[in-house]
N, C-alpha and C. Protein backbone atom coordinates (compact mmCIF):
# COMPACT_ATOMS: atom_id res chain seq x y z
N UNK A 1 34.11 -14.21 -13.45
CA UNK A 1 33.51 -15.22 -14.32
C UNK A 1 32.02 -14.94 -14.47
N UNK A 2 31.43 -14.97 -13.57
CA UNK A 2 29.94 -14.41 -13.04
C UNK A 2 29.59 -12.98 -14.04
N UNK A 3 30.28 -12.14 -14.15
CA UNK A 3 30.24 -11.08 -14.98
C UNK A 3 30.71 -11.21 -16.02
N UNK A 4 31.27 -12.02 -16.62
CA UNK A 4 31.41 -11.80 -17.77
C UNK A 4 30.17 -12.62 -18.30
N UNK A 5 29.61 -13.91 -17.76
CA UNK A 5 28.71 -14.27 -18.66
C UNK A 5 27.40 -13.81 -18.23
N UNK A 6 27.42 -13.18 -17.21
CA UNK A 6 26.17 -12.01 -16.88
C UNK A 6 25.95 -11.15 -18.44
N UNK A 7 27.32 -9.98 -18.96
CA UNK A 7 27.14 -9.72 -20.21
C UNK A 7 27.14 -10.22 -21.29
N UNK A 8 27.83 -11.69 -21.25
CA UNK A 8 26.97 -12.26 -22.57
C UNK A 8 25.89 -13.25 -22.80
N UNK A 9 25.21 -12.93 -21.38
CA UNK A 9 23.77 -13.32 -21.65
C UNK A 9 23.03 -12.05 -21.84
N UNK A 10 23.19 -11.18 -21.63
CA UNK A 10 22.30 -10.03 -21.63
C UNK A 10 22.78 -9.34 -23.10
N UNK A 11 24.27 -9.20 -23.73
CA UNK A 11 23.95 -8.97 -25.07
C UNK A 11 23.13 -9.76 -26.01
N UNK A 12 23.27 -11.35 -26.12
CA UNK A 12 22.77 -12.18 -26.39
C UNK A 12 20.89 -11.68 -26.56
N UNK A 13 20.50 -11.76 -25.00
CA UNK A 13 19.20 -11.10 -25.05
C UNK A 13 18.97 -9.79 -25.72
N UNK A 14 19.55 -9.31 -26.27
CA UNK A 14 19.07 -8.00 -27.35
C UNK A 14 18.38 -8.41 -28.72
N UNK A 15 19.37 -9.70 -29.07
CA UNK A 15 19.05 -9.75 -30.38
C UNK A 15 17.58 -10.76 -30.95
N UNK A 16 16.84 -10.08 -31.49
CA UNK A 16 15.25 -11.10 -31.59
C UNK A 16 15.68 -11.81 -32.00
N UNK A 17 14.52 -12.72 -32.03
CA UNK A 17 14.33 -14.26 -32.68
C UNK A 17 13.61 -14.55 -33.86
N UNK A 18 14.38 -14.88 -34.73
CA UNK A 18 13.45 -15.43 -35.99
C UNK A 18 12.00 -15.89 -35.49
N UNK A 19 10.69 -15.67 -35.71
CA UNK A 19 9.70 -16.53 -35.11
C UNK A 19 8.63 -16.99 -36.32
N UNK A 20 9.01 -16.19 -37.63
CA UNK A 20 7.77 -16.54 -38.88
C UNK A 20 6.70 -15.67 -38.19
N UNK A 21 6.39 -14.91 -37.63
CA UNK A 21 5.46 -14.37 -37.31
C UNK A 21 4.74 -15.10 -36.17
N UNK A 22 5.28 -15.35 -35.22
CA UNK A 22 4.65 -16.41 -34.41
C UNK A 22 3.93 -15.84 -33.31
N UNK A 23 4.80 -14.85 -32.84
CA UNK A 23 4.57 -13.57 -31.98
C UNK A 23 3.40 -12.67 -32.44
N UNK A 24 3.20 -12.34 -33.32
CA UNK A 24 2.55 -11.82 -33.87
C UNK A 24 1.12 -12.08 -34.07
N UNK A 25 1.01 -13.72 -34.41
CA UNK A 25 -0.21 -14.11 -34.38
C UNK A 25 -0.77 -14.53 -33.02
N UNK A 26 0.31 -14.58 -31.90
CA UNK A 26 -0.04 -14.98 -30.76
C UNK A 26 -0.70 -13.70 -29.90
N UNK A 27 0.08 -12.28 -30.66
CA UNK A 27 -0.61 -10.99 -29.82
C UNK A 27 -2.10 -10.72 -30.28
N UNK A 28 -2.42 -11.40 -31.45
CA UNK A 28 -3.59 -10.85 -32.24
C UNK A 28 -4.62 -11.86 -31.58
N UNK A 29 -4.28 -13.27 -31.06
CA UNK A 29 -5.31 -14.34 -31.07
C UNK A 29 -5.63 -13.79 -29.27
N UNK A 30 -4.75 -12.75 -28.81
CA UNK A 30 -5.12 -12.81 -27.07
C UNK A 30 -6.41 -11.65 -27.20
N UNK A 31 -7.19 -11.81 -25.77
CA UNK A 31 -8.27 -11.47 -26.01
C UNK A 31 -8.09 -9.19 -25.60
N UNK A 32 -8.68 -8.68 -25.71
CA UNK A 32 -8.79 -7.35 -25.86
C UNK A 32 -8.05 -6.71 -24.16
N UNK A 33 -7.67 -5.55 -24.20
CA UNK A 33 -7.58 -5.13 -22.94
C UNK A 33 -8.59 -5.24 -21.98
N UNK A 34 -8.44 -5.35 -20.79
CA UNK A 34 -9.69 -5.16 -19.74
C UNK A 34 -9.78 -3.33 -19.80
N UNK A 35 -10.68 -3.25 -19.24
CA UNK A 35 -11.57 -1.74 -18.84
C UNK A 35 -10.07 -1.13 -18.38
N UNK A 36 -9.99 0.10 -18.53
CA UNK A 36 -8.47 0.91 -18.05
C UNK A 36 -8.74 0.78 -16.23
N UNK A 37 -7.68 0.14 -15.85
CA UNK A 37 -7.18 0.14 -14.48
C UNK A 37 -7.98 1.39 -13.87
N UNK A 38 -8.61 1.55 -12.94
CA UNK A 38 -8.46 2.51 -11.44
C UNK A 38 -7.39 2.38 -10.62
N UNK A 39 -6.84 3.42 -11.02
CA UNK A 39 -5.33 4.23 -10.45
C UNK A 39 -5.95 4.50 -8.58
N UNK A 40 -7.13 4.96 -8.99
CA UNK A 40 -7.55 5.98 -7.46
C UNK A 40 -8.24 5.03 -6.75
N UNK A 41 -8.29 3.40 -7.18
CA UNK A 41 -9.10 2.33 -6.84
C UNK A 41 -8.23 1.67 -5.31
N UNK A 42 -7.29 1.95 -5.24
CA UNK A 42 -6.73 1.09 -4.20
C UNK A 42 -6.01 2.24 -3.14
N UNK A 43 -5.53 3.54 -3.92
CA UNK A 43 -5.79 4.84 -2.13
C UNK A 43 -7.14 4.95 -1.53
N UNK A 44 -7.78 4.78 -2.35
CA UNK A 44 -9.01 5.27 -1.85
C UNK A 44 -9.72 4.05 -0.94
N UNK A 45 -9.46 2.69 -1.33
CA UNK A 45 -9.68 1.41 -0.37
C UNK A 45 -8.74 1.82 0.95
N UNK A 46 -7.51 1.90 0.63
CA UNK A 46 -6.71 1.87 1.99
C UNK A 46 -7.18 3.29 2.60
N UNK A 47 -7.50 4.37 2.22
CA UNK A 47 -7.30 5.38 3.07
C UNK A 47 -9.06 5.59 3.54
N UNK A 48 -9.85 4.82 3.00
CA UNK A 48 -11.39 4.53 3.53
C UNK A 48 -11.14 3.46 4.99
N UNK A 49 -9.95 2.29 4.55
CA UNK A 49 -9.71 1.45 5.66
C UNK A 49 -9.36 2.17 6.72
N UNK A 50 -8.59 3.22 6.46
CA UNK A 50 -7.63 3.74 7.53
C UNK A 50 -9.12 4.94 8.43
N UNK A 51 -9.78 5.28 7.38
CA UNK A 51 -10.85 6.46 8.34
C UNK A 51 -11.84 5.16 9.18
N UNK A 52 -12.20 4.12 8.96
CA UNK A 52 -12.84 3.59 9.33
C UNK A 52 -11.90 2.91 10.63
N UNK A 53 -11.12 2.30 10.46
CA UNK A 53 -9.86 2.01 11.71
C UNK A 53 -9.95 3.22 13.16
N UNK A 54 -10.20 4.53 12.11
CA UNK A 54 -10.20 5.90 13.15
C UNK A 54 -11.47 5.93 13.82
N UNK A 55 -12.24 5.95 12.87
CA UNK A 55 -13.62 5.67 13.63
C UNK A 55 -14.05 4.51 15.01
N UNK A 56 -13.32 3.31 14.95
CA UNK A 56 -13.98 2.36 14.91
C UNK A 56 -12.96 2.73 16.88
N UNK A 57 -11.98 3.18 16.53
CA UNK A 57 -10.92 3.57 17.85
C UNK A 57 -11.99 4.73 18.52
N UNK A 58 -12.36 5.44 17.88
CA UNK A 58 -12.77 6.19 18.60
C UNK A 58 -14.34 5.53 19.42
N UNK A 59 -14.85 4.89 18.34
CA UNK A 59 -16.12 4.76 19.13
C UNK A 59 -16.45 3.95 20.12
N UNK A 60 -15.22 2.71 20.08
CA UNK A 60 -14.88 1.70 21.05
C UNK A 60 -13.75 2.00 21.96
N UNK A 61 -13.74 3.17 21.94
CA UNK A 61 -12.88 3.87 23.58
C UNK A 61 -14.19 3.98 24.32
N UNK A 62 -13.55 3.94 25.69
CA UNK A 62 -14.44 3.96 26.69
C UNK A 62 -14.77 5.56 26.64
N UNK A 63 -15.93 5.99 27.52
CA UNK A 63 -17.04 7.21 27.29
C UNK A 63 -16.00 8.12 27.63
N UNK A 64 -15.05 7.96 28.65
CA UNK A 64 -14.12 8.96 29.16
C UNK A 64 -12.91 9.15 28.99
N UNK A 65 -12.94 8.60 27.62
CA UNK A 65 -11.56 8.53 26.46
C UNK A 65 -11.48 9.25 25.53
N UNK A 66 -11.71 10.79 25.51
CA UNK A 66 -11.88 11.84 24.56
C UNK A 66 -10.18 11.92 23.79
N UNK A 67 -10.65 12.12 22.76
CA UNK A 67 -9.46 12.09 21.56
C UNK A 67 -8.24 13.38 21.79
N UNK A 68 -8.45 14.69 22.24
CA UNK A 68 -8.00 15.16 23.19
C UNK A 68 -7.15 15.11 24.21
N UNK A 69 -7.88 14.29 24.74
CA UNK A 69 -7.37 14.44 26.44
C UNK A 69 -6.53 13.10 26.38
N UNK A 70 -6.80 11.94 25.18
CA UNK A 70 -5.47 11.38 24.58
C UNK A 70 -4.18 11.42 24.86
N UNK A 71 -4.32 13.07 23.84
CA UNK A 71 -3.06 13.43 23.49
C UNK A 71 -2.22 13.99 24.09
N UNK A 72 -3.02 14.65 25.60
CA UNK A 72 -2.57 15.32 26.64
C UNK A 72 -2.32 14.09 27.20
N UNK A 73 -2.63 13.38 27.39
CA UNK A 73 -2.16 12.47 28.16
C UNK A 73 -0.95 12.14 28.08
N UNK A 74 -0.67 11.55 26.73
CA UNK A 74 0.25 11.38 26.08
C UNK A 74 1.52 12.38 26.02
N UNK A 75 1.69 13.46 25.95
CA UNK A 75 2.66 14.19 26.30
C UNK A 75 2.95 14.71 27.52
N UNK A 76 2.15 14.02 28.22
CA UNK A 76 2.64 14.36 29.89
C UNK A 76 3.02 12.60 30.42
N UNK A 77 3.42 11.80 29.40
CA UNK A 77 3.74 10.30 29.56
C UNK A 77 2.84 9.43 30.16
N UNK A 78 1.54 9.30 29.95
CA UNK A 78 0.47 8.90 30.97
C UNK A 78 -0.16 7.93 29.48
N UNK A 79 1.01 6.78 29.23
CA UNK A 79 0.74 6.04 28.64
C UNK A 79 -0.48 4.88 28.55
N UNK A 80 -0.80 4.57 29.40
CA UNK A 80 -2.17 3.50 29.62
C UNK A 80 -3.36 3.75 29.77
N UNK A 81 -3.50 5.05 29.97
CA UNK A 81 -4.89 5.60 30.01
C UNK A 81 -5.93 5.56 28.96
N UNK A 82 -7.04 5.15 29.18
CA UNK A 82 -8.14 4.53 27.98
C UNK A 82 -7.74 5.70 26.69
N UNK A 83 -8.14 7.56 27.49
CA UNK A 83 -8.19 7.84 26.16
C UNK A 83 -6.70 8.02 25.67
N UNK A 84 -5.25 8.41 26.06
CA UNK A 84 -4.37 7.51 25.19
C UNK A 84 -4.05 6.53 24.38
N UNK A 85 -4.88 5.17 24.99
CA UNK A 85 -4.71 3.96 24.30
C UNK A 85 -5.69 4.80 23.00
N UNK A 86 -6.79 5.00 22.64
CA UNK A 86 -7.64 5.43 21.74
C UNK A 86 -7.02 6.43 21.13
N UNK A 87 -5.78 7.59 21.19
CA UNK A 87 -5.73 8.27 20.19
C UNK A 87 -4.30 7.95 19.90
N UNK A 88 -3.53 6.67 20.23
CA UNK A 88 -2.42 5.73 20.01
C UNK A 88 -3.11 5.10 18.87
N UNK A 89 -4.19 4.55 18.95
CA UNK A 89 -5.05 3.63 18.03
C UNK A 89 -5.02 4.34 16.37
N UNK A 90 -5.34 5.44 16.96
CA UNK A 90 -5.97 6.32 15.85
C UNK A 90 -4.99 6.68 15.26
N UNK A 91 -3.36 7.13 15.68
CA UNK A 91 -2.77 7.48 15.41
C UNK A 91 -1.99 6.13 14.22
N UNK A 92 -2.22 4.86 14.73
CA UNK A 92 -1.37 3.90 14.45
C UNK A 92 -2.33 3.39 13.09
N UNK A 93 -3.91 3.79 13.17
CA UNK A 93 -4.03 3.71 11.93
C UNK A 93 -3.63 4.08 10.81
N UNK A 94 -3.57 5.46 11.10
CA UNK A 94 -2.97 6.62 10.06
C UNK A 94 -1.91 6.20 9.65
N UNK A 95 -1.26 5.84 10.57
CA UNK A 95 0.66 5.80 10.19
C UNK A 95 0.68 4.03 9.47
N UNK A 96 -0.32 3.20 9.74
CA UNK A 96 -0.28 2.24 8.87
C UNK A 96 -0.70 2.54 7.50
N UNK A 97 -1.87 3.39 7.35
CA UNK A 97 -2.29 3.64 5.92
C UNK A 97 -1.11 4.51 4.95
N UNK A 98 -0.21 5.23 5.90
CA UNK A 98 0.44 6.08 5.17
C UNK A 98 1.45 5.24 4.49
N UNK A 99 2.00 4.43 5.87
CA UNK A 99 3.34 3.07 4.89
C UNK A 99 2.86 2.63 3.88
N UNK A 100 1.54 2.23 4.07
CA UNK A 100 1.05 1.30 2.92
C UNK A 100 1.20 1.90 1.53
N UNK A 101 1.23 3.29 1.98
CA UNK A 101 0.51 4.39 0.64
C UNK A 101 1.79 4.49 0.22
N UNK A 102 2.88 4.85 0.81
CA UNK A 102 4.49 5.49 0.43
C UNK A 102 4.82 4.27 -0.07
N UNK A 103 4.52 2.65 0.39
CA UNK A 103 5.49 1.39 0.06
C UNK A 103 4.54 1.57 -1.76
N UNK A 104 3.35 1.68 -2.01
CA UNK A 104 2.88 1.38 -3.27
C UNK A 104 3.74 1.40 -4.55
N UNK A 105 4.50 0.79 -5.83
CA UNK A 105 5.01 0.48 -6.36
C UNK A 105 3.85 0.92 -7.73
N UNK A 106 4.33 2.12 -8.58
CA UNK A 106 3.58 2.04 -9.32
C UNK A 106 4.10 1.44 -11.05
C-alpha cells in the first residue's frame, strides 16, 4: 500500500504547476548570490584546529615527554607514561581531524 502511493506521489511530483509566473517573479525579487563559497574555508579551519591540538599536546606534556620516546613507549605497552599520554594526544588529534574531513558531505 505504502508503495504504491509512495509512486503516485512522486509521479504526481513531476508534473509543474500552473503559477502565472509566480515563480518567476519570486526568483527575480530575491536578492543576488553571496560572494562564491570557500570550498578550502572549512579544511583548512579543521586541519589548522587539528595542528594547533598537536601543538598544544606537545607543549603541555611534561619536559620528559618527548614525542618519540611516546611512541616507544607505546609499542613496548607502557601505556601511562607522560610522553605516551602526549603522543596518544597528538595522535587522537589527527585521527579526529581526519573523521571530520572523510565525514564532510559535499
Amino acid at each position: 500500500m505504502t508503495d504504491r502511493l509512495d509512486e503516485i506521489l512522486r509521479n504526481d511530483a513531476q508534473h509543474a504547476l500552473p503559477d502565472a509566473g509566480f515563480s518567476a517573479r519570486v526568483m527575480r525579487a530575491l536578492p543576488a548570490p553571496a560572494l562564491r563559497s570557500r570550498r578550502w574555508l572549512q579544511p583548512a579551519l579543521i586541519l589548522g584546529s587539528a595542528l594547533a591540538g598537536c601543538l598544544l599536546a606537545v607543549l603541555l606534556a611534561p619536559a620528559e615527554a618527548g614525542i618519540t620516546q611516546g611512541f616507544a613507549d607505546l609499542m613496548h605497552l607502557k601505556l601511562f607514561t607522560p610522553a605516551a599520554i602526549a603522543g596518544l594526544a597528538m595522535a587522537a588529534a589527527l585521527l579526529v581531524s581526519a573523521v571530520v574531513l572523510a565525514a564532510e558531505a559535499d
